[in-house]
Every structure is written in structure tokens, then in C-alpha cells.
PDB file of N, CA and C in Angstrom:
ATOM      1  N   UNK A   1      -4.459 -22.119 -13.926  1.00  0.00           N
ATOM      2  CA  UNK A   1      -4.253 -23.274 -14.770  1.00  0.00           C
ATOM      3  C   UNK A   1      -3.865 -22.805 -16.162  1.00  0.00           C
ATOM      4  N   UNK A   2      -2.859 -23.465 -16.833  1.00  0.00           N
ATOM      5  CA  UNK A   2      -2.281 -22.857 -18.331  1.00  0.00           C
ATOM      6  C   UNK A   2      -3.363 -23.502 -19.053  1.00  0.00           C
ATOM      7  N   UNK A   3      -3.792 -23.224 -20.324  1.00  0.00           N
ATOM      8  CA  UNK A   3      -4.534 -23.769 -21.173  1.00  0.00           C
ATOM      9  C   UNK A   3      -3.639 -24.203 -22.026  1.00  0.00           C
ATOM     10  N   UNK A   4      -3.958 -25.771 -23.106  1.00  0.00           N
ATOM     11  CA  UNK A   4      -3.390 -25.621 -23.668  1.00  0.00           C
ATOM     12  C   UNK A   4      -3.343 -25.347 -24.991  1.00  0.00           C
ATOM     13  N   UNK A   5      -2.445 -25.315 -26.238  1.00  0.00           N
ATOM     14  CA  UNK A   5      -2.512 -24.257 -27.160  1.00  0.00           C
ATOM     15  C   UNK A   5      -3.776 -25.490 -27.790  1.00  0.00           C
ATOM     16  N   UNK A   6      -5.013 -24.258 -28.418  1.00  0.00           N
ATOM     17  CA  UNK A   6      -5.879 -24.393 -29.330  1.00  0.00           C
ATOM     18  C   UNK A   6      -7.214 -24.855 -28.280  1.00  0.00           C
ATOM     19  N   UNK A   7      -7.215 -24.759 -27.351  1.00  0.00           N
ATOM     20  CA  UNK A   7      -8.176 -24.885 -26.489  1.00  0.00           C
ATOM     21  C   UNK A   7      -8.656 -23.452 -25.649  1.00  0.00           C
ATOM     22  N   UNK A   8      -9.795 -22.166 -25.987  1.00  0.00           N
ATOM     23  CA  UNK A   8      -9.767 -21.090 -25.895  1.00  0.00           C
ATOM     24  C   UNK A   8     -10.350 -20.853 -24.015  1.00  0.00           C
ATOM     25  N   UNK A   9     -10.836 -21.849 -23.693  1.00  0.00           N
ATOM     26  CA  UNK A   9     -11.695 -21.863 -22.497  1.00  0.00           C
ATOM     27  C   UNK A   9     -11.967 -23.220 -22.311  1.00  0.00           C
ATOM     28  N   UNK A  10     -11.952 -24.376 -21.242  1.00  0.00           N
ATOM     29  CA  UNK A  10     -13.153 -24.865 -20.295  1.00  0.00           C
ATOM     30  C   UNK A  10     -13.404 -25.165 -19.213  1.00  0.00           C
ATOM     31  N   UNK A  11     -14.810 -26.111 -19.263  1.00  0.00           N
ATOM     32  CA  UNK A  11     -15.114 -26.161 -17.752  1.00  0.00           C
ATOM     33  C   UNK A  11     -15.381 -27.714 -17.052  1.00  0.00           C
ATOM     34  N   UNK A  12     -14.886 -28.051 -16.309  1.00  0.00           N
ATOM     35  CA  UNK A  12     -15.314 -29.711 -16.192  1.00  0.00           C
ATOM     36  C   UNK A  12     -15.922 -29.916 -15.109  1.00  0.00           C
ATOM     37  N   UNK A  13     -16.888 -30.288 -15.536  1.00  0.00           N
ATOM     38  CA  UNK A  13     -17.969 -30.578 -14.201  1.00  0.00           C
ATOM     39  C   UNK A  13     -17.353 -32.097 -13.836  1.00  0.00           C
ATOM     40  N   UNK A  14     -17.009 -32.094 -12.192  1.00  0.00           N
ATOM     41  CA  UNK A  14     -16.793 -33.975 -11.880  1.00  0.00           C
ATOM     42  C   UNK A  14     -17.999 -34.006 -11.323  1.00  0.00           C
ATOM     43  N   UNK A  15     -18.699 -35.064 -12.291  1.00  0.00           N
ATOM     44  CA  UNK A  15     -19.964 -35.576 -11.898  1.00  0.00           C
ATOM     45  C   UNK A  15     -20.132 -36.939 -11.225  1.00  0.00           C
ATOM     46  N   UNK A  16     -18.883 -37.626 -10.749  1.00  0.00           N
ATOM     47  CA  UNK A  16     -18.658 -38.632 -10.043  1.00  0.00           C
ATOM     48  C   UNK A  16     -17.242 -38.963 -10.026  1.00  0.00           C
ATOM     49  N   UNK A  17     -16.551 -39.314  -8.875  1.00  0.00           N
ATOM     50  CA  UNK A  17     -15.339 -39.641  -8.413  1.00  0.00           C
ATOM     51  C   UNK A  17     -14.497 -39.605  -9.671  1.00  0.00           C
ATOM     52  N   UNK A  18     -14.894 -40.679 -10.838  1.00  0.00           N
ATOM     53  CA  UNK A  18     -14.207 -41.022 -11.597  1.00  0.00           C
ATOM     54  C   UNK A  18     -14.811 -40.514 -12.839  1.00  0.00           C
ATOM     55  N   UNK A  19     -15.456 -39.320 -13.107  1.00  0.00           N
ATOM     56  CA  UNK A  19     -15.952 -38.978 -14.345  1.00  0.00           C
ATOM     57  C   UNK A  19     -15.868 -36.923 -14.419  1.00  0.00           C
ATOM     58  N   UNK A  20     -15.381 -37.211 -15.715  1.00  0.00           N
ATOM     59  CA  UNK A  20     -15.843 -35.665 -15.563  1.00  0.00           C
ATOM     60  C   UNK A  20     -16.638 -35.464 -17.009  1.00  0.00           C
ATOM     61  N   UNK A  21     -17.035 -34.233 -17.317  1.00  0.00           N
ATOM     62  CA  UNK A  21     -17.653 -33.218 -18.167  1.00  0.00           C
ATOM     63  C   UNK A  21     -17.311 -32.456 -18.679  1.00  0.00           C
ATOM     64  N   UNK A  22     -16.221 -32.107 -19.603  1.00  0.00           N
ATOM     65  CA  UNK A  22     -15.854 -31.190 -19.892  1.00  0.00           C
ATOM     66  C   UNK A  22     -16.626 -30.423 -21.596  1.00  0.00           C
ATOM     67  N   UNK A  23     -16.875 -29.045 -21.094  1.00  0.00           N
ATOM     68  CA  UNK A  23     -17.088 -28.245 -22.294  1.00  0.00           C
ATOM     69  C   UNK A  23     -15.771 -27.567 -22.336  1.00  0.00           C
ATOM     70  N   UNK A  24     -15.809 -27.346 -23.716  1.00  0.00           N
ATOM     71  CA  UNK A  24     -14.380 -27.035 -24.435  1.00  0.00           C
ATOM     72  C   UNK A  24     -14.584 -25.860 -25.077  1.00  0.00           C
ATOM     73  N   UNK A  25     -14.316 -24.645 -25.329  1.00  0.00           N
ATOM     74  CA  UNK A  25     -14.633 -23.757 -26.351  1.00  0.00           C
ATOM     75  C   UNK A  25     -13.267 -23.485 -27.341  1.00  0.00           C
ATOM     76  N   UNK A  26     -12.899 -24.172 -28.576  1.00  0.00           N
ATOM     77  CA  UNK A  26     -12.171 -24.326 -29.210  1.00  0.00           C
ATOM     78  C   UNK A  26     -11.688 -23.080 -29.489  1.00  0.00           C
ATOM     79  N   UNK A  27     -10.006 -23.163 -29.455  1.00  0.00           N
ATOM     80  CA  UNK A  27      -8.877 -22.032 -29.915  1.00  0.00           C
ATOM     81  C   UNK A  27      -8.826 -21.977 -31.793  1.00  0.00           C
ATOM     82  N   UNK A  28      -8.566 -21.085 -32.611  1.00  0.00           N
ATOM     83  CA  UNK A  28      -8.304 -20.626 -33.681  1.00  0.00           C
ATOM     84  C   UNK A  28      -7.551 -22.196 -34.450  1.00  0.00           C
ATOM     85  N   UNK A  29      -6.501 -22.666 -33.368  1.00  0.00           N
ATOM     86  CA  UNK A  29      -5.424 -23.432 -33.678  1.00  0.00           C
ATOM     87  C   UNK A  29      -5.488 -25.120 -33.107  1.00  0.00           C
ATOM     88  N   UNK A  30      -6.758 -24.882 -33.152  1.00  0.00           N
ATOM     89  CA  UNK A  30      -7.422 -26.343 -32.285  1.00  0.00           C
ATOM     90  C   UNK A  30      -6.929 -27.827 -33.016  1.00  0.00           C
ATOM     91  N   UNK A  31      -6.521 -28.903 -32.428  1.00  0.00           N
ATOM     92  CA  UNK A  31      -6.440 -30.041 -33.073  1.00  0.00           C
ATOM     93  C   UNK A  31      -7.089 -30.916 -32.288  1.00  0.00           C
ATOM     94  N   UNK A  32      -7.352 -32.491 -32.635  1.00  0.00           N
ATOM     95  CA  UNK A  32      -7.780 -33.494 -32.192  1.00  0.00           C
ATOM     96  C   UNK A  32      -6.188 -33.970 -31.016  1.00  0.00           C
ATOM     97  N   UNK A  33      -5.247 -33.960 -31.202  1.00  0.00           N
ATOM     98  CA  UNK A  33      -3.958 -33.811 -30.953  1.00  0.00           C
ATOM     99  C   UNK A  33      -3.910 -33.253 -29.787  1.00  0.00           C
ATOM    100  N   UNK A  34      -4.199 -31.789 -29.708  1.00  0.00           N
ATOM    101  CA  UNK A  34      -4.488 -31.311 -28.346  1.00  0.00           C
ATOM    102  C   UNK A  34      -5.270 -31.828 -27.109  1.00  0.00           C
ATOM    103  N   UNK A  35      -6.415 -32.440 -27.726  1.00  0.00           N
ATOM    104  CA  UNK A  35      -7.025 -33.095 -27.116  1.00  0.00           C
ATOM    105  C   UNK A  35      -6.725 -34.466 -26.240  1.00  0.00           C
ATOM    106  N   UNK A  36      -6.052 -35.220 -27.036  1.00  0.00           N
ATOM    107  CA  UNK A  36      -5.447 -36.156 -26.853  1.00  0.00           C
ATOM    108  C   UNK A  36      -4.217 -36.119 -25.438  1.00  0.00           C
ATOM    109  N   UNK A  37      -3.410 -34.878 -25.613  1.00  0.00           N
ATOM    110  CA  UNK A  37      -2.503 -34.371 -24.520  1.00  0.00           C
ATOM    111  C   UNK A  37      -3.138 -33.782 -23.886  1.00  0.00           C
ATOM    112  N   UNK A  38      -3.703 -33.651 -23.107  1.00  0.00           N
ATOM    113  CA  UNK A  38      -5.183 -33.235 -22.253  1.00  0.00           C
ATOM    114  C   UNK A  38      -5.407 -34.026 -21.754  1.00  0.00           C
ATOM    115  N   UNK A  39      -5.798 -34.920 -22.455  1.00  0.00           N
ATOM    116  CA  UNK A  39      -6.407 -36.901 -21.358  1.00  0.00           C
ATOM    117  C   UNK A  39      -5.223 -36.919 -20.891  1.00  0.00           C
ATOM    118  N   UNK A  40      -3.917 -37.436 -21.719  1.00  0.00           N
ATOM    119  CA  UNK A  40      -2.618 -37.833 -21.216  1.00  0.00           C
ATOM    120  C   UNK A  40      -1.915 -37.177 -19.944  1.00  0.00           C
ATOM    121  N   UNK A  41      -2.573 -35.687 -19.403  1.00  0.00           N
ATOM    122  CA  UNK A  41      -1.471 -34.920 -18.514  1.00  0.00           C
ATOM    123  C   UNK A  41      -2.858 -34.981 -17.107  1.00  0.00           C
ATOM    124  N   UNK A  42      -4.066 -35.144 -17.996  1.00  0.00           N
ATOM    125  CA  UNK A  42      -5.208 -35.195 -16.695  1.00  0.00           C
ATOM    126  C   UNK A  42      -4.983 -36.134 -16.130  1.00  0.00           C
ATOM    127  N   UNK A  43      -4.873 -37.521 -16.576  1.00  0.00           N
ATOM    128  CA  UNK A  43      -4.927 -38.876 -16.176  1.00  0.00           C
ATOM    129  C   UNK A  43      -3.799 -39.075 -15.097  1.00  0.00           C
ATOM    130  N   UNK A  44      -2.320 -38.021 -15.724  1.00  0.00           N
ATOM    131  CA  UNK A  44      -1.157 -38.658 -15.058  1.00  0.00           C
ATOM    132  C   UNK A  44      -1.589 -37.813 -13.700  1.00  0.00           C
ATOM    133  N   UNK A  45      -2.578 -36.893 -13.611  1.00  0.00           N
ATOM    134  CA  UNK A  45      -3.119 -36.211 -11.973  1.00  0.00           C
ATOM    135  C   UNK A  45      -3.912 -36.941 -11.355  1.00  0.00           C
ATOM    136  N   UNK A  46      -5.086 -36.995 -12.027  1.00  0.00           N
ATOM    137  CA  UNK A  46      -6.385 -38.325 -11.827  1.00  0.00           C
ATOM    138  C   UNK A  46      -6.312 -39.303 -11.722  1.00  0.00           C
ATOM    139  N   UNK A  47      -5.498 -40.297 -12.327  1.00  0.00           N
ATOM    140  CA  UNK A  47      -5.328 -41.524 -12.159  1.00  0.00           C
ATOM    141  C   UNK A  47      -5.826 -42.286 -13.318  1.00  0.00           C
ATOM    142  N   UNK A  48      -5.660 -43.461 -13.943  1.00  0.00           N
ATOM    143  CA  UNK A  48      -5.867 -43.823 -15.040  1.00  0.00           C
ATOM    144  C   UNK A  48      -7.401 -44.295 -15.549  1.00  0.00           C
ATOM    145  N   UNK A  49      -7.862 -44.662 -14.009  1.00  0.00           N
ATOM    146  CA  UNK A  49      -9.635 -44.802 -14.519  1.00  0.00           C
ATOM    147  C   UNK A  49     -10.505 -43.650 -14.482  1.00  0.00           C
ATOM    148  N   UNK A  50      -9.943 -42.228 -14.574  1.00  0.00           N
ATOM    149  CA  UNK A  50     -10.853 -41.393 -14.428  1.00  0.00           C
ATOM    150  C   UNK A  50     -11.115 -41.328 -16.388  1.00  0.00           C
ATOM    151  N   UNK A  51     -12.886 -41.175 -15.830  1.00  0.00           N
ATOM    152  CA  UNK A  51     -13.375 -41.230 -17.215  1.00  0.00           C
ATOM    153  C   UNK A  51     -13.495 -39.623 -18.055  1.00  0.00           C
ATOM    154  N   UNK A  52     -13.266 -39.364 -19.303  1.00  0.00           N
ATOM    155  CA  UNK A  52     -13.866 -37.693 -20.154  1.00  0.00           C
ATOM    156  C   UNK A  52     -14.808 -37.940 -21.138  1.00  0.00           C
ATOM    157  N   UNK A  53     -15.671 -37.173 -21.150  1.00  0.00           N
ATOM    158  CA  UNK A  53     -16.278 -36.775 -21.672  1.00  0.00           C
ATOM    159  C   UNK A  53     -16.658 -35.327 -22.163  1.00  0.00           C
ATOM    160  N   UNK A  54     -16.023 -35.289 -23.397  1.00  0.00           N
ATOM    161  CA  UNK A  54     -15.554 -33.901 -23.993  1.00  0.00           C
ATOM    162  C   UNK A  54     -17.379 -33.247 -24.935  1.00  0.00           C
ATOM    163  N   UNK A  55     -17.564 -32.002 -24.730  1.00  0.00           N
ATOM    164  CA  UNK A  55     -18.562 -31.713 -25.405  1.00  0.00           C
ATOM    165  C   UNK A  55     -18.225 -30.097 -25.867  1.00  0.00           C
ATOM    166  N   UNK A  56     -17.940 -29.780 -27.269  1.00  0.00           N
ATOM    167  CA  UNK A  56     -18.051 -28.348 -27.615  1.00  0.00           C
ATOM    168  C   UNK A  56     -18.590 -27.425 -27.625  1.00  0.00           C
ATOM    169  N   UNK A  57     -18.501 -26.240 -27.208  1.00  0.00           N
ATOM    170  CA  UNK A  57     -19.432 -25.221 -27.414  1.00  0.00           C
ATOM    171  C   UNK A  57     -18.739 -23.867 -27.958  1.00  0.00           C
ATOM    172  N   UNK A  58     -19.802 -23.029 -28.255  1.00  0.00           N
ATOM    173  CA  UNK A  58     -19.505 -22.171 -29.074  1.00  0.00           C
ATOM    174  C   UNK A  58     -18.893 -21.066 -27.989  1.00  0.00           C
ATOM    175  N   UNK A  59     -19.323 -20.653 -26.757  1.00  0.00           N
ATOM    176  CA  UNK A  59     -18.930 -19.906 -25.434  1.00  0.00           C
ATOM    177  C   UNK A  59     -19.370 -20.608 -24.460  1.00  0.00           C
ATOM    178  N   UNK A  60     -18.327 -20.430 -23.445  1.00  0.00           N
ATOM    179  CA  UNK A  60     -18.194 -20.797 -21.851  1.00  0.00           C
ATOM    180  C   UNK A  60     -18.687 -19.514 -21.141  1.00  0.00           C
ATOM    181  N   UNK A  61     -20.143 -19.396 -20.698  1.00  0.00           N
ATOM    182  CA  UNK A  61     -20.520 -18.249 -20.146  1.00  0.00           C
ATOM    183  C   UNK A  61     -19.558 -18.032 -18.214  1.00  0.00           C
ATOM    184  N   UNK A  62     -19.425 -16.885 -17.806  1.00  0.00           N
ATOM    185  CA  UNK A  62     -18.570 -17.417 -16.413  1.00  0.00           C
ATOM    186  C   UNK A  62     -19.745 -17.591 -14.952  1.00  0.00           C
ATOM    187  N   UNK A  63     -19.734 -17.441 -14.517  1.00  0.00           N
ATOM    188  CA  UNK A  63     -20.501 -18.230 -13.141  1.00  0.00           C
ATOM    189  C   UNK A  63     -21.230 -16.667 -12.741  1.00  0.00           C
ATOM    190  N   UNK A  64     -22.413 -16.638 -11.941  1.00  0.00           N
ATOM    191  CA  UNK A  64     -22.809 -15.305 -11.559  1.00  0.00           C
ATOM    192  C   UNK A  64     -22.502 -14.627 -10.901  1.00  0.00           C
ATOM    193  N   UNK A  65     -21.582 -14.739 -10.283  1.00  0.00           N
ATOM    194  CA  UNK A  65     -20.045 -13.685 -10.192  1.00  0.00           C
ATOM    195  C   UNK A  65     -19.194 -13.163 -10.516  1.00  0.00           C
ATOM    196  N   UNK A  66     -19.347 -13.862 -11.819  1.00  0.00           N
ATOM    197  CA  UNK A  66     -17.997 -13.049 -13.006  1.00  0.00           C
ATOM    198  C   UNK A  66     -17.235 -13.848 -13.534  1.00  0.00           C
ATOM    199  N   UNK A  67     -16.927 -15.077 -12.547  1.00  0.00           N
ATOM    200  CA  UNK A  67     -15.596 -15.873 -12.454  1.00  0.00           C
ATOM    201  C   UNK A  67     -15.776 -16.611 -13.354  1.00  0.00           C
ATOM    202  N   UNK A  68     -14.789 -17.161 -13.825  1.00  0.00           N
ATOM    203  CA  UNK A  68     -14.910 -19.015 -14.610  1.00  0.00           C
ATOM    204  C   UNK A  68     -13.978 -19.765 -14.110  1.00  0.00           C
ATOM    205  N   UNK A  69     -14.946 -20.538 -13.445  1.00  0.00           N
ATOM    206  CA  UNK A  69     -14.620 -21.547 -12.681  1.00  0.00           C
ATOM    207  C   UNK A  69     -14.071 -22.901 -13.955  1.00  0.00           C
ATOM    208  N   UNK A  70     -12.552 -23.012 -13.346  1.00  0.00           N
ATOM    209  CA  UNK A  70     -11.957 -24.310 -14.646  1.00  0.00           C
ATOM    210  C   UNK A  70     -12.653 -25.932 -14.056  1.00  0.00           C
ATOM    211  N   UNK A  71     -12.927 -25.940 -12.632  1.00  0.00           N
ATOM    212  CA  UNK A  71     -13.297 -27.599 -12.359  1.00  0.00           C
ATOM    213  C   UNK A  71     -14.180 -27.611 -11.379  1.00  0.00           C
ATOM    214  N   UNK A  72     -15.859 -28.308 -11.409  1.00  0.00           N
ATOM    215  CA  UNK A  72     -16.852 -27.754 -10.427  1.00  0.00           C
ATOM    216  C   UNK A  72     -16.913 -29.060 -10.014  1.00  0.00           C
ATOM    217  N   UNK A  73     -16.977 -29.008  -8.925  1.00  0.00           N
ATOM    218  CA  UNK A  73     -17.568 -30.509  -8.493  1.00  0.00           C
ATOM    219  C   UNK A  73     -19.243 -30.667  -8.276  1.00  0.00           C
ATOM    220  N   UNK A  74     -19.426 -31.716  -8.691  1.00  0.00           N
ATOM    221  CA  UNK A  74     -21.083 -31.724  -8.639  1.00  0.00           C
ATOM    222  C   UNK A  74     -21.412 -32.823  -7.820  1.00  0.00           C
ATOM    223  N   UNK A  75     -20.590 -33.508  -6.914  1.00  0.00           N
ATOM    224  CA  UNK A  75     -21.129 -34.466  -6.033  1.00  0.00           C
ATOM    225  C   UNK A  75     -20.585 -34.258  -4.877  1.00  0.00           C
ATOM    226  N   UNK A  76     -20.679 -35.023  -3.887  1.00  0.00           N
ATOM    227  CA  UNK A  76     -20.105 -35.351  -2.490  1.00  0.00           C
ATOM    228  C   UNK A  76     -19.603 -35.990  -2.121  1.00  0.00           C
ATOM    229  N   UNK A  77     -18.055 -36.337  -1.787  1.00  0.00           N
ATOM    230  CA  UNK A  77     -17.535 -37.346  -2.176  1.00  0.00           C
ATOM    231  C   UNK A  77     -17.446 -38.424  -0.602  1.00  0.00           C
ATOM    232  N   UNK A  78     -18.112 -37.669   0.118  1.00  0.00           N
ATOM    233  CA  UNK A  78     -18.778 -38.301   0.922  1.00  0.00           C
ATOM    234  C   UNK A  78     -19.659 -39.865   0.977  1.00  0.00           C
ATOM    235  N   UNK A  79     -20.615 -38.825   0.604  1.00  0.00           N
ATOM    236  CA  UNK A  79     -21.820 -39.610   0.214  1.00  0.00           C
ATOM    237  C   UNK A  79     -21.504 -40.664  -1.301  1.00  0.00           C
ATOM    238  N   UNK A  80     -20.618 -40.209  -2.120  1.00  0.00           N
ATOM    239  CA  UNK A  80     -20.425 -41.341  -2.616  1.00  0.00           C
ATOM    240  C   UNK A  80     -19.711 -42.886  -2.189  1.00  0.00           C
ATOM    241  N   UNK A  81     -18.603 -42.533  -1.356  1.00  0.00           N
ATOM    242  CA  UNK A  81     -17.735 -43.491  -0.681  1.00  0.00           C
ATOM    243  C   UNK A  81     -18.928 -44.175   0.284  1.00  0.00           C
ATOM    244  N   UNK A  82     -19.766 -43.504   1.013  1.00  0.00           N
ATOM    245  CA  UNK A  82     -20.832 -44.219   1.814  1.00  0.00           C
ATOM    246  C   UNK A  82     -22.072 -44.876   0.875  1.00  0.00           C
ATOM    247  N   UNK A  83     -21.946 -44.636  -0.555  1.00  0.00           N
ATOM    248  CA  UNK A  83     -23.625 -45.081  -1.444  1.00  0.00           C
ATOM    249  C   UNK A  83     -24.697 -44.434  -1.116  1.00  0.00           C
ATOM    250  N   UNK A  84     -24.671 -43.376  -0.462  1.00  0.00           N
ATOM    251  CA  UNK A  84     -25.614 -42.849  -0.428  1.00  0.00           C
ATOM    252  C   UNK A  84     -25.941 -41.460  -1.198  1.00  0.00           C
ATOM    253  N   UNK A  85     -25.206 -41.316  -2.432  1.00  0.00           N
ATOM    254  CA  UNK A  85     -24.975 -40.248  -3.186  1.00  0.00           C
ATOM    255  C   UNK A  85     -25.967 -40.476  -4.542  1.00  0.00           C
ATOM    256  N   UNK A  86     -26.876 -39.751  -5.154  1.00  0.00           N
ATOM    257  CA  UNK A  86     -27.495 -39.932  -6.424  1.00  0.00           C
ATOM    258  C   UNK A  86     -26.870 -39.143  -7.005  1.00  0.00           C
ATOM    259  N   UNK A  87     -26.304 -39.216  -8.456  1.00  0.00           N
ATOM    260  CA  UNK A  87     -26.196 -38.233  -9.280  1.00  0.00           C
ATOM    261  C   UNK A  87     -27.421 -37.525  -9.688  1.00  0.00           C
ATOM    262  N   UNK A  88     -27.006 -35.975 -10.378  1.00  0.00           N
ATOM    263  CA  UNK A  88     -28.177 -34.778 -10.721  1.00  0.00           C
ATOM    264  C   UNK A  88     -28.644 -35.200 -11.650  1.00  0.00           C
TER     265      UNK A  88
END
């Protein structure tokens, strides 16, 4: 996945069909702007009701394997389509 400019790392947890989580670890050259084209290029993948929720941090540690994972899913999309899914 390309990052884009002023965004140094993140990670988006989808914590339900239509929601995600994203931590951001800001680039040198960061704008509100960037951000903005981010919703605009996610949405045109996701679809227009998927919800963000952006939260900063200072480092994106990587997973206990080494890796950094760019998009985790945290539900079942199973069990959500059936209602029988709780969020964590």
C-alpha cells in the first residue's frame, strides 16, 4: 500500500463492517489536507457509509512478528450479517 505524503505509518483496525480505527503516526510534512484525501480515496473503495475514526500517535509498534500490518480486522463478518456478533 503507498502511503500518502505526510502520513509516516498506520494501522486501521475494522471494528465493524462499516467502521474503522485508524492510528496515524504523522510524516515531517503532515497536513489536515492529507487527511482529508485519505477519507476521499478510502470511501471511493469502501463505499460512502463507511465510518473513520482517526487517532494519533507518536509510534506504530509492528505486530509480534515483525510485520505491520496496514488493516486488521477485528470482527466476523459473519456473525455480524447473522447479529450474532458483539464488538471487543
Amino acid at each position: 500500500y503507498t502511503l500518502t505524503k505526510g502520513i509516516q505509518q498506520f494501522k486501521a483496525y475494522q471494528r465493524a463492517l462499516d467502521r474503522l480505527e485508524i492510528f496515524i503516526e504523522k510524516g515531517p510534512d503532515f497536513s489536515e489536507k492529507f487527511l482529508e484525501e485519505v477519507q476521499v480515496k478510502w470511501r471511493e473503495y469502501l463505499g460512502e457509509n463507511m465510518k473513520f475514526e482517526f487517532k494519533f500517535v507518536d509510534r506504530i509498534p509492528p505486530d509480534r512478528s515483525g510485520k505491520l500490518r496496514y488493516f486488521v480486522p477485528e470482527f466476523d463478518p459473519e456473525y455480524t450479517q447473522s447479529g450474532l456478533f458483539k464488538e471487543k
